[in-house]
PDB file of N, CA and C in Angstrom:
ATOM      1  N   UNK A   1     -24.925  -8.250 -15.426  1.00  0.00           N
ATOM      2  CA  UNK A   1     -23.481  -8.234 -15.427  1.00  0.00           C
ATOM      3  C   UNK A   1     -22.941  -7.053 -14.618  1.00  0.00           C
ATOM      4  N   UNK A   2     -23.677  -6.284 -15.042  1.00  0.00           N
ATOM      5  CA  UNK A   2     -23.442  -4.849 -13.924  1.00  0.00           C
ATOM      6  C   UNK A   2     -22.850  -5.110 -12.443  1.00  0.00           C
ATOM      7  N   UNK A   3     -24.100  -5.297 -12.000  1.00  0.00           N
ATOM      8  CA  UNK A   3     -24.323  -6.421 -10.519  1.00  0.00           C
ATOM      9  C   UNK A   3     -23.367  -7.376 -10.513  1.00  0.00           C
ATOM     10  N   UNK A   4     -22.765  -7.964 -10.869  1.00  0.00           N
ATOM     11  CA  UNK A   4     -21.663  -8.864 -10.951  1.00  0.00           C
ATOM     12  C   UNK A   4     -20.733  -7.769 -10.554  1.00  0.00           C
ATOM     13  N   UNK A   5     -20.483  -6.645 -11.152  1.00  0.00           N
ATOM     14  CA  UNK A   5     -19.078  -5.973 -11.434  1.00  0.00           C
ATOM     15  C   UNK A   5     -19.402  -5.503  -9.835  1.00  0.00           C
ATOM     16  N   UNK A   6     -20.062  -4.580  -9.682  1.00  0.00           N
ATOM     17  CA  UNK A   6     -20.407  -3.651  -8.933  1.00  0.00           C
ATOM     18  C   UNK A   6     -20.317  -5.218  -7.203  1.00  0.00           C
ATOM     19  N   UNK A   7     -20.717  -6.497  -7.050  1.00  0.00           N
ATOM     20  CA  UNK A   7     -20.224  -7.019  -6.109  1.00  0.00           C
ATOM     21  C   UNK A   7     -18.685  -7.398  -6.203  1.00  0.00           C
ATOM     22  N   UNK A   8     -18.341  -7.667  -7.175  1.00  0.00           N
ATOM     23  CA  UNK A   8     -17.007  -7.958  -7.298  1.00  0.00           C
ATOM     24  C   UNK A   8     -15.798  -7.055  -6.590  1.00  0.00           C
ATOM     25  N   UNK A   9     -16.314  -5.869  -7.413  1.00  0.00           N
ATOM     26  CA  UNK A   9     -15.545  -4.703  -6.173  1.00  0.00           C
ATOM     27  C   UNK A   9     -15.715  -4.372  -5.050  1.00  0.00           C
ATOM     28  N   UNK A  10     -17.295  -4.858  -4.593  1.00  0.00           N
ATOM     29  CA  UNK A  10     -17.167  -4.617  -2.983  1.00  0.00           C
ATOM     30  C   UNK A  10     -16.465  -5.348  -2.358  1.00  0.00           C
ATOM     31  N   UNK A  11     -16.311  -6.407  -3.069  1.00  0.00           N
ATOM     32  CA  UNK A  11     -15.990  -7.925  -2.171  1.00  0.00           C
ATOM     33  C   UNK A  11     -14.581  -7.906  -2.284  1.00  0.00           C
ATOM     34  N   UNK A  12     -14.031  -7.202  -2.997  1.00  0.00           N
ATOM     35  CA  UNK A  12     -12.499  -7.181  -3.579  1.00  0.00           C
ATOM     36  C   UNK A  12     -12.408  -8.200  -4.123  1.00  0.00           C
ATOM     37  N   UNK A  13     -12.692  -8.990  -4.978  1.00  0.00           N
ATOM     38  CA  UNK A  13     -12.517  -9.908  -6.143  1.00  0.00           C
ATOM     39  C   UNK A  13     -12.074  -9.379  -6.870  1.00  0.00           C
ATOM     40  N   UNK A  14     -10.415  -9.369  -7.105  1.00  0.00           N
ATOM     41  CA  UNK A  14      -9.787  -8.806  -8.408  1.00  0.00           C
ATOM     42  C   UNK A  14      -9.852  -9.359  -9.485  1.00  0.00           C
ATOM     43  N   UNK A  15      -9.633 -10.704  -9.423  1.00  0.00           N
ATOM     44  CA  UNK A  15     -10.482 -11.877 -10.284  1.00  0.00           C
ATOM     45  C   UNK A  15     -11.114 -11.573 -11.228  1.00  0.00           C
ATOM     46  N   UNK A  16     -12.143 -11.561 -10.136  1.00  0.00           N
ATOM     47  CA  UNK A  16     -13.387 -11.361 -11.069  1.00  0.00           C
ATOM     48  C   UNK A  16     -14.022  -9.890 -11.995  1.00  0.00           C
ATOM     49  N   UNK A  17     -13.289  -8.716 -11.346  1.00  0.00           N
ATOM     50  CA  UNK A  17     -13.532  -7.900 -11.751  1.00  0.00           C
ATOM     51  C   UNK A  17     -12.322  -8.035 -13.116  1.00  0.00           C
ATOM     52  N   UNK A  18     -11.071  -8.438 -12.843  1.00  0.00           N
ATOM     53  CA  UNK A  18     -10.427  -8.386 -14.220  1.00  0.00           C
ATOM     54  C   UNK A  18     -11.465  -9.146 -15.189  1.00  0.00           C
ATOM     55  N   UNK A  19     -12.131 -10.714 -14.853  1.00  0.00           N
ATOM     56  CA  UNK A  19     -12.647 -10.628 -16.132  1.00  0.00           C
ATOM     57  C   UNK A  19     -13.787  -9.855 -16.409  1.00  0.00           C
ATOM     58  N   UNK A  20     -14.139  -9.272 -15.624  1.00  0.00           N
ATOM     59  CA  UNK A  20     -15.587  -8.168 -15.976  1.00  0.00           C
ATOM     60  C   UNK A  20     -15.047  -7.127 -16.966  1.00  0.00           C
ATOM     61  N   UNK A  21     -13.773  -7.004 -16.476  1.00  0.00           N
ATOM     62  CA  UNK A  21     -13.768  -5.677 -17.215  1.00  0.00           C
ATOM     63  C   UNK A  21     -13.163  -5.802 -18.837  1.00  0.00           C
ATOM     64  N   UNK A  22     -13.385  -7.222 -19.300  1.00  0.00           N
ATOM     65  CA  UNK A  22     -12.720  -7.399 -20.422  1.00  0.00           C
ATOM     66  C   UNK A  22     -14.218  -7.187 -21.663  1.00  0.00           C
ATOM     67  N   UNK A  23     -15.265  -7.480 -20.979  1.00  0.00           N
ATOM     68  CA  UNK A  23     -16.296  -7.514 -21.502  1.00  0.00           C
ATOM     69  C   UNK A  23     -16.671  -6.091 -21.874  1.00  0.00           C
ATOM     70  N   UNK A  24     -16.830  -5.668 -22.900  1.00  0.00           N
ATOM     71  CA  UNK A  24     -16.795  -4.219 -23.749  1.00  0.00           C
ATOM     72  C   UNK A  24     -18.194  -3.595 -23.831  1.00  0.00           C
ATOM     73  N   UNK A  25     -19.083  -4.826 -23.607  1.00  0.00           N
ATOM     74  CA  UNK A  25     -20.495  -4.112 -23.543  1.00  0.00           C
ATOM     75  C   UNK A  25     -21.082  -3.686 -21.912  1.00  0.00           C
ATOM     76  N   UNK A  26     -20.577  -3.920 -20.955  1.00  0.00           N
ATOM     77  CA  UNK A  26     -20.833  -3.905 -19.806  1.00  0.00           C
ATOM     78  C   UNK A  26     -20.737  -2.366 -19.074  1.00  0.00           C
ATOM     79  N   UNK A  27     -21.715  -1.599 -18.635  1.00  0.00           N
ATOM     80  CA  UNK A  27     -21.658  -0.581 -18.035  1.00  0.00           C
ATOM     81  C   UNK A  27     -21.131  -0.011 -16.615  1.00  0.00           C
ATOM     82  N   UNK A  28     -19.955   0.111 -16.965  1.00  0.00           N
ATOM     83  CA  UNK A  28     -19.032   0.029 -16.004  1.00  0.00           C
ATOM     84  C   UNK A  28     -19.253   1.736 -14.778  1.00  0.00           C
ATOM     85  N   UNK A  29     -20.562   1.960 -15.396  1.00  0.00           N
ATOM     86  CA  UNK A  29     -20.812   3.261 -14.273  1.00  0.00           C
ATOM     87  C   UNK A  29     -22.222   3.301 -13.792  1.00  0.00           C
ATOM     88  N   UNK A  30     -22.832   1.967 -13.848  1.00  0.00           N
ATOM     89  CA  UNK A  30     -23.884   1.718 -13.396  1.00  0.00           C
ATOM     90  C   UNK A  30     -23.799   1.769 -11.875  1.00  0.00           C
ATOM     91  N   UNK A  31     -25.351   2.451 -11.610  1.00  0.00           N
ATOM     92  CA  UNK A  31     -24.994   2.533 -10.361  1.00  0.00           C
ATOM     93  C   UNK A  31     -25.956   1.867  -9.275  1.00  0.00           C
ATOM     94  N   UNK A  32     -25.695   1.405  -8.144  1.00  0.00           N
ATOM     95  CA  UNK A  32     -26.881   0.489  -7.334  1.00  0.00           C
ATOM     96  C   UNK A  32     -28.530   1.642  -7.142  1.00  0.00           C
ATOM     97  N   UNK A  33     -29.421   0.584  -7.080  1.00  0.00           N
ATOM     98  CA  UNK A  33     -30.483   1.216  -7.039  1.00  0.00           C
ATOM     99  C   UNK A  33     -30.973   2.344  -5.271  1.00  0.00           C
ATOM    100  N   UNK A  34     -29.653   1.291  -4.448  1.00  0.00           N
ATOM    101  CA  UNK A  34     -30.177   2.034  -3.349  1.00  0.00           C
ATOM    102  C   UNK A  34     -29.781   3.159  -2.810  1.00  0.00           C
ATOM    103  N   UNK A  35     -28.635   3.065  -3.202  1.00  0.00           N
ATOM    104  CA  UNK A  35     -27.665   4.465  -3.009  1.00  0.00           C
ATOM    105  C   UNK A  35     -27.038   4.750  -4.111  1.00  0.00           C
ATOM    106  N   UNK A  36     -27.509   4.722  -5.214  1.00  0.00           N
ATOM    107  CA  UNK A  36     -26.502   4.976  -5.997  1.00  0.00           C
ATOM    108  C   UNK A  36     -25.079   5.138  -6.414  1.00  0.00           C
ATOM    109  N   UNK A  37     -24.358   4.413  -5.946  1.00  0.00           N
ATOM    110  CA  UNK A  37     -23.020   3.686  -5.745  1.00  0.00           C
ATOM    111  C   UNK A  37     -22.351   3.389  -7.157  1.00  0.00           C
ATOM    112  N   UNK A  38     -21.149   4.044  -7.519  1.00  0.00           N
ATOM    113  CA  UNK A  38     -20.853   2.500  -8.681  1.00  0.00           C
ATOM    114  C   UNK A  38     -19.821   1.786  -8.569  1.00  0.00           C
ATOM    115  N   UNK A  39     -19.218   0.829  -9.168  1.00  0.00           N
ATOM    116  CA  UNK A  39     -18.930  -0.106  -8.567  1.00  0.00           C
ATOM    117  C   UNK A  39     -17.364   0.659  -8.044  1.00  0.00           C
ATOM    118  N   UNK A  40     -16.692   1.700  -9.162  1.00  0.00           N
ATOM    119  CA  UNK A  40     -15.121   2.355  -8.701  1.00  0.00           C
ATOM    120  C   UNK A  40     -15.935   2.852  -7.451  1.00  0.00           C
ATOM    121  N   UNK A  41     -17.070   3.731  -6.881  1.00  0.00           N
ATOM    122  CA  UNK A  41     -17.290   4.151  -5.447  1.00  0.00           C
ATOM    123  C   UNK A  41     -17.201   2.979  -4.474  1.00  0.00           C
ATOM    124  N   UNK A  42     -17.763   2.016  -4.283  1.00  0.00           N
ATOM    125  CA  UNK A  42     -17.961   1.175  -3.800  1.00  0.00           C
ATOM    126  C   UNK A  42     -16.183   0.983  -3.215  1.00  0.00           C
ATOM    127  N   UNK A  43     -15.438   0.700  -4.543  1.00  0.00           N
ATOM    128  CA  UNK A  43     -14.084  -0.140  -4.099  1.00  0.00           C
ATOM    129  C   UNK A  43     -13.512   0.917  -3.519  1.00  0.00           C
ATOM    130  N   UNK A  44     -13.166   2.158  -3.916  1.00  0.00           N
ATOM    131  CA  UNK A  44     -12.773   3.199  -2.695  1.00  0.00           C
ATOM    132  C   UNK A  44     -13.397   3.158  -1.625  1.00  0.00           C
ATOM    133  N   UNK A  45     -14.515   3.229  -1.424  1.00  0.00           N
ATOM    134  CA  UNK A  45     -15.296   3.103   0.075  1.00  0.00           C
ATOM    135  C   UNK A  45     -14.302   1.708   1.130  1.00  0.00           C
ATOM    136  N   UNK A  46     -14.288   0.684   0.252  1.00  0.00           N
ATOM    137  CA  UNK A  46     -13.901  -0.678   0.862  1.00  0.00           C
ATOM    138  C   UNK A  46     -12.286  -0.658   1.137  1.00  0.00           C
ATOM    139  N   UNK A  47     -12.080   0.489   0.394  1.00  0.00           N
ATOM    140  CA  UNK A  47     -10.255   0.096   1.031  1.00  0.00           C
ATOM    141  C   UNK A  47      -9.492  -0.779  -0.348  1.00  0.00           C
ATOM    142  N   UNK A  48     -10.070  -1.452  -1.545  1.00  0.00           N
ATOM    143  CA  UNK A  48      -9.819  -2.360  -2.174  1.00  0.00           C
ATOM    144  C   UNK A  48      -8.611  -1.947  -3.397  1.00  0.00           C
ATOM    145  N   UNK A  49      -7.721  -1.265  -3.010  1.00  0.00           N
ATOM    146  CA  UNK A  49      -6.635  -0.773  -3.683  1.00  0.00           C
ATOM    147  C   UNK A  49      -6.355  -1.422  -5.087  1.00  0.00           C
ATOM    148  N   UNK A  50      -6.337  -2.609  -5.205  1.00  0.00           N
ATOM    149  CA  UNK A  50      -6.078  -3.035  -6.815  1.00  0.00           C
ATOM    150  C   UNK A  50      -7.078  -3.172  -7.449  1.00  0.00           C
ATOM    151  N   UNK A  51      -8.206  -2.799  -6.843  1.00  0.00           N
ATOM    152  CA  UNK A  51      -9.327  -2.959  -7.956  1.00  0.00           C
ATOM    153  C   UNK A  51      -9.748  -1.491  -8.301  1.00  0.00           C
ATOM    154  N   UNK A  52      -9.429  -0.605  -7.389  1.00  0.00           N
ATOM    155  CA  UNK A  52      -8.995   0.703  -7.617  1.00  0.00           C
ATOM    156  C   UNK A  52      -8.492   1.347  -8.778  1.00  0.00           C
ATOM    157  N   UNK A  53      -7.237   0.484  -8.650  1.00  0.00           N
ATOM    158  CA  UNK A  53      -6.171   0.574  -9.558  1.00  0.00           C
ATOM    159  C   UNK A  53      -7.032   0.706 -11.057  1.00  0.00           C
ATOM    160  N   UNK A  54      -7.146  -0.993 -11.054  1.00  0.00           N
ATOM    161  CA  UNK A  54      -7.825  -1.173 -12.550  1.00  0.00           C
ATOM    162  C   UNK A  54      -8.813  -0.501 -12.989  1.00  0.00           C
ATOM    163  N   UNK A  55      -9.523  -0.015 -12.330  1.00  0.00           N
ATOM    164  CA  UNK A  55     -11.088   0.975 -12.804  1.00  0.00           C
ATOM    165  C   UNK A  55     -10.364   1.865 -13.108  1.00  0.00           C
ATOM    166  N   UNK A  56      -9.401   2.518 -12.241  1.00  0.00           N
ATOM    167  CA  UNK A  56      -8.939   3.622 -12.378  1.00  0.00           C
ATOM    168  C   UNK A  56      -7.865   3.745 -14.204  1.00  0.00           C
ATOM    169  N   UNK A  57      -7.279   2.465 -14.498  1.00  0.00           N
ATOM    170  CA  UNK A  57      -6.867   2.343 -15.890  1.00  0.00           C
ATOM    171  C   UNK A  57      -7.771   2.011 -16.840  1.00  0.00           C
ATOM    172  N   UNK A  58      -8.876   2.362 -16.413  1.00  0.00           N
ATOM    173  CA  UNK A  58     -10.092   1.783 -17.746  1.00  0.00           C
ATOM    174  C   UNK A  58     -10.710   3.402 -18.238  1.00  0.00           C
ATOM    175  N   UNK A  59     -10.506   3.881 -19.357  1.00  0.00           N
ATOM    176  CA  UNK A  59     -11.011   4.795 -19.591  1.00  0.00           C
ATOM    177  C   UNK A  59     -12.623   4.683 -19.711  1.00  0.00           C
ATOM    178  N   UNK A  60     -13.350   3.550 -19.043  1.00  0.00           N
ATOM    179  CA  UNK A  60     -15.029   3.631 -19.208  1.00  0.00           C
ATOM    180  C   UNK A  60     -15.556   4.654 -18.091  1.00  0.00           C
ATOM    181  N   UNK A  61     -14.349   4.510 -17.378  1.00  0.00           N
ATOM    182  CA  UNK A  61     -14.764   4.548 -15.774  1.00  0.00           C
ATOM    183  C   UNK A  61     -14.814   6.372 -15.842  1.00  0.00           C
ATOM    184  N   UNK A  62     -16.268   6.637 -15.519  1.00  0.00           N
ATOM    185  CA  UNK A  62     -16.329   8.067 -15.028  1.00  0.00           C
ATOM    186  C   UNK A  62     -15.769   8.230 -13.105  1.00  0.00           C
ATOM    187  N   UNK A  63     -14.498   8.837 -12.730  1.00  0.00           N
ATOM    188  CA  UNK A  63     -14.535   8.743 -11.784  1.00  0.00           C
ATOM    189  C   UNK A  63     -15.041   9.921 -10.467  1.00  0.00           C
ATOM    190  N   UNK A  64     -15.549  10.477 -11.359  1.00  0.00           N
ATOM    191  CA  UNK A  64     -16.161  11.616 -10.739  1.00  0.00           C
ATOM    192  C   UNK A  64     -18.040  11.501 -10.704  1.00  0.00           C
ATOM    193  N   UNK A  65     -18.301  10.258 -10.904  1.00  0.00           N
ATOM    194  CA  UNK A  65     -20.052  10.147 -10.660  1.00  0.00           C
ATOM    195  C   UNK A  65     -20.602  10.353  -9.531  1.00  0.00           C
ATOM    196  N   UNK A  66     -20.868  11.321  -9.173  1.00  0.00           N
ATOM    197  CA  UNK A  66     -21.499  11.184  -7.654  1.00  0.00           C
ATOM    198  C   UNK A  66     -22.592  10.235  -7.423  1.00  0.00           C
ATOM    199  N   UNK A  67     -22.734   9.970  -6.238  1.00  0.00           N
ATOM    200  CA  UNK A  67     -23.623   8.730  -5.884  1.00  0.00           C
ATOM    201  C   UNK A  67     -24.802  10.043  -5.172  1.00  0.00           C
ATOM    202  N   UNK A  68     -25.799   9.739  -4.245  1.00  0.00           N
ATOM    203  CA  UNK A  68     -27.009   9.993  -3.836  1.00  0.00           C
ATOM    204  C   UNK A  68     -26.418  11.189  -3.001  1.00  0.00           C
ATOM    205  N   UNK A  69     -27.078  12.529  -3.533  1.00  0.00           N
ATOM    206  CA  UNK A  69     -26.298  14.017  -2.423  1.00  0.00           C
ATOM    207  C   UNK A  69     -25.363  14.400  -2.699  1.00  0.00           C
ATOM    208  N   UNK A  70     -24.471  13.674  -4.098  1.00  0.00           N
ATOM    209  CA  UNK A  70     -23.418  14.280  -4.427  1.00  0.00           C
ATOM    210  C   UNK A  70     -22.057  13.910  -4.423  1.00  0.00           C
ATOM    211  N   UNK A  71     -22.116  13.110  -3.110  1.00  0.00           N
ATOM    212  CA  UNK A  71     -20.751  12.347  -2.920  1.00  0.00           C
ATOM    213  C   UNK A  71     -20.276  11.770  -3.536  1.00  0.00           C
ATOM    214  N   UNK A  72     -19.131  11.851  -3.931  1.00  0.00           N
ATOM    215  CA  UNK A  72     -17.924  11.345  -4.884  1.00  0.00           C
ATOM    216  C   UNK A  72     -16.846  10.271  -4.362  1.00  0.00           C
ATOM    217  N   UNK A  73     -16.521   9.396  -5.093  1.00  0.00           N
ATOM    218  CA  UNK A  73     -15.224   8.662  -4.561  1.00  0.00           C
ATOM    219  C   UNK A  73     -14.367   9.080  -3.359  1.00  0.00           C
ATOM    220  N   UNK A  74     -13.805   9.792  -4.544  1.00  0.00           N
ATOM    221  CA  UNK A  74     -12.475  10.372  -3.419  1.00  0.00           C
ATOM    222  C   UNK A  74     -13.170  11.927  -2.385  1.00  0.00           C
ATOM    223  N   UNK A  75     -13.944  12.513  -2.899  1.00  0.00           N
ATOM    224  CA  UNK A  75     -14.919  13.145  -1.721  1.00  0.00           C
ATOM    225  C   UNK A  75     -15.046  12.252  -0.436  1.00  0.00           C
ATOM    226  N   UNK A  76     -15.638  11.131  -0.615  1.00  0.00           N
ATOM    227  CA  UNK A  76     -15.744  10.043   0.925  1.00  0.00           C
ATOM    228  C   UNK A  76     -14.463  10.309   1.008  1.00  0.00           C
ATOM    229  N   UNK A  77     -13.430   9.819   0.683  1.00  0.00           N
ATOM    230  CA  UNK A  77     -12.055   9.177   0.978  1.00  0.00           C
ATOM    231  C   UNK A  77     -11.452   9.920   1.636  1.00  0.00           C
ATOM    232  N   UNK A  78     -11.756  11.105   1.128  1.00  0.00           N
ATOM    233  CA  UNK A  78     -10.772  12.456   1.631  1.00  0.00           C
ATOM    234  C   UNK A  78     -11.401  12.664   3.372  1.00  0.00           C
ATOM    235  N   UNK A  79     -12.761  12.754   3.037  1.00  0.00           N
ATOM    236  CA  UNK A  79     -13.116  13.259   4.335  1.00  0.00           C
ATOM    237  C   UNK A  79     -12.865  12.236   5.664  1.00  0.00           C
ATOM    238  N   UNK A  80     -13.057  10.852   4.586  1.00  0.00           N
ATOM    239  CA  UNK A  80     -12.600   9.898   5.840  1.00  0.00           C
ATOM    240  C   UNK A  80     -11.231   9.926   6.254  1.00  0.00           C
ATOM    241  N   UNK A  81     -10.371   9.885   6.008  1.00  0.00           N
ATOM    242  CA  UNK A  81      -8.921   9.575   5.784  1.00  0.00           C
ATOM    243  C   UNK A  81      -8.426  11.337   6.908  1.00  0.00           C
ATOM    244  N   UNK A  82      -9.238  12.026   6.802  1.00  0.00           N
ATOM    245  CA  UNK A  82      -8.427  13.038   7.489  1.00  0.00           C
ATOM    246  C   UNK A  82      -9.347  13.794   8.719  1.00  0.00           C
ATOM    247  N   UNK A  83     -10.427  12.796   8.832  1.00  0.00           N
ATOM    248  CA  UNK A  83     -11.036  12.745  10.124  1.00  0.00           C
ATOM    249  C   UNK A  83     -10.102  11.671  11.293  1.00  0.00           C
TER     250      UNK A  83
END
């Protein structure tokens, strides 16, 4: 289910991530095996603003998990956005 969530937000499926996120047992800070990604990194990376949104109103959501080296959400975002 993880994997569900975590494509849903890459793909911007708001959809689908609303119903993911109704499901209470689901680990909403799991992170991919290859880069360690989770799925709120992922949707900042992609640009995906309302799915943003909603992670961002879910108190599961750690939004400060760094992925592989440290990098953070809004760490990418920042550096991209003002390069």
């Amino acid at each position: 289910m993880e994997e569900q969530l975590y494509s849903a937000c890459r793909d911007g499926k708001v959809e689908d991530v609303i119903i993911l996120l109704q499901n209470s047992s689901i680990n909403i800070n799991w992170q991919d095996p290859e880069f360690s990604e989770t799925s709120f990194y992922i949707a900042c990376y992609n640009g995906h603003i309302e799915i943003v949104k909603l992670l961002l109103n879910d108190q599961r959501v750690d939004i400060n998990k760094p992925k592989e080296y440290g990098a953070t959400p809004f760490l990418f975002n920042l550096l991209l956005w003002t390069s």
